[in-house]
Protein backbone atom coordinates (compact mmCIF):
# COMPACT_ATOMS: atom_id res chain seq x y z
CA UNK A 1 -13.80 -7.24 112.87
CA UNK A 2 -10.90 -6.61 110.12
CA UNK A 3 -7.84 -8.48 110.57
CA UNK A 4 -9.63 -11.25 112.23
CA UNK A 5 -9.80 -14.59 110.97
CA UNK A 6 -13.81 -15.86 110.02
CA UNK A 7 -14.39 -18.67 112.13
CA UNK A 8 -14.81 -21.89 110.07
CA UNK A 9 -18.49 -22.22 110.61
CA UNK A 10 -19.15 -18.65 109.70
CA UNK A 11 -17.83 -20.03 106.06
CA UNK A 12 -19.64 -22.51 105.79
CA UNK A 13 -22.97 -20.72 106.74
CA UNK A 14 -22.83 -17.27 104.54
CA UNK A 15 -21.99 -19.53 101.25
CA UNK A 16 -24.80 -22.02 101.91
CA UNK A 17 -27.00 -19.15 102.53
CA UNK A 18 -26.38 -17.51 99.58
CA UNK A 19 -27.51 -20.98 97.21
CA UNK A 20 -30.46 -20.44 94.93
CA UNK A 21 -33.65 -22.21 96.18
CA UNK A 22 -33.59 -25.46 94.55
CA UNK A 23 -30.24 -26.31 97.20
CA UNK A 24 -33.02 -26.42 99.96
CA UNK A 25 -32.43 -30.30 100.91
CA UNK A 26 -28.80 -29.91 100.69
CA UNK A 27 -28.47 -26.79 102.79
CA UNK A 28 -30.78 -27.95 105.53
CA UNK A 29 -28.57 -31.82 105.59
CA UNK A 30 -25.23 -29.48 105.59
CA UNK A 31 -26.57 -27.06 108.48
CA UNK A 32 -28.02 -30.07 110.40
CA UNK A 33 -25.55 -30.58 114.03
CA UNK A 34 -22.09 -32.13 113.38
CA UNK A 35 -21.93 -28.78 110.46
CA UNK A 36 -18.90 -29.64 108.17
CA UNK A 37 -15.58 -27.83 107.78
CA UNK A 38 -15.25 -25.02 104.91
CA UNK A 39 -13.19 -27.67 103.43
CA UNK A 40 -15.59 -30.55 103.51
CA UNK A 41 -18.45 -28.35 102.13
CA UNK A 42 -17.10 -27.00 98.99
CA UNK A 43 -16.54 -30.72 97.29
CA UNK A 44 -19.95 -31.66 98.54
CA UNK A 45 -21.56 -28.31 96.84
CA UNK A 46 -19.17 -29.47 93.68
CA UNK A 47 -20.61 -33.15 94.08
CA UNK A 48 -24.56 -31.68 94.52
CA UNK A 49 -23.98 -29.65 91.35
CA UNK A 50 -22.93 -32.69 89.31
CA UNK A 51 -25.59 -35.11 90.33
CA UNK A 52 -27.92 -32.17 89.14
CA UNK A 53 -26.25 -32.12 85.53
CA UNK A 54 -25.94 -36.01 85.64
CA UNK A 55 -29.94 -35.88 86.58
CA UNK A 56 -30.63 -33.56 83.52
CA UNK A 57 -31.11 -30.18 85.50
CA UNK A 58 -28.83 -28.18 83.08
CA UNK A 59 -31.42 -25.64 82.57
CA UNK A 60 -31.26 -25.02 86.67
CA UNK A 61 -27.67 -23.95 86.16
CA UNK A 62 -26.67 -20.04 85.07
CA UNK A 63 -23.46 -19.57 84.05
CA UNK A 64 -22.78 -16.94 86.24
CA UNK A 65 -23.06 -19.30 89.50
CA UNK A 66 -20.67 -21.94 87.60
CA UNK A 67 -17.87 -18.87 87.69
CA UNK A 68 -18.50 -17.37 90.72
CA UNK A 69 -18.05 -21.32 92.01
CA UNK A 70 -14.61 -21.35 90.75
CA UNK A 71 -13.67 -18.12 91.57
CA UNK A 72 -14.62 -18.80 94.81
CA UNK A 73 -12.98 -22.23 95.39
CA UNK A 74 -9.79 -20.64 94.00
């Protein structure tokens, strides 16, 4: 409804949702009972992202998910 506030698990779902196949593991541990807050999701997306890189899965990221992740957490 417009002009009401998302619930906090409603943004956590749609974002996690949205992640390209490979965050399979990660969504299914995030979505699993006790679901996070928005707040506690975002860093853990952040963190998931840079074990990737640090794991030498560059090639898995596309630039255009890197900016949409900052737009987003901005």
């Amino acid at each position: 409804v417009i002009g009401e506030p998302v619930n906090d698990h409603t943004k956590v779902f749609l974002p996690l949702n949205g992640l390209r196949p490979e965050y399979e593991y990660f969504i299914t541990s995030m979505l699993k009972p006790l679901i996070p807050s928005y707040k506690e999701v975002v860093p853990l997306v952040q963190s998931h992202e840079t074990m990737k890189l640090l794991n030498g899965h560059e090639e898995d990221i596309q630039h255009q998910s890197v900016f949409y992740t900052k737009i987003w957490i901005q």
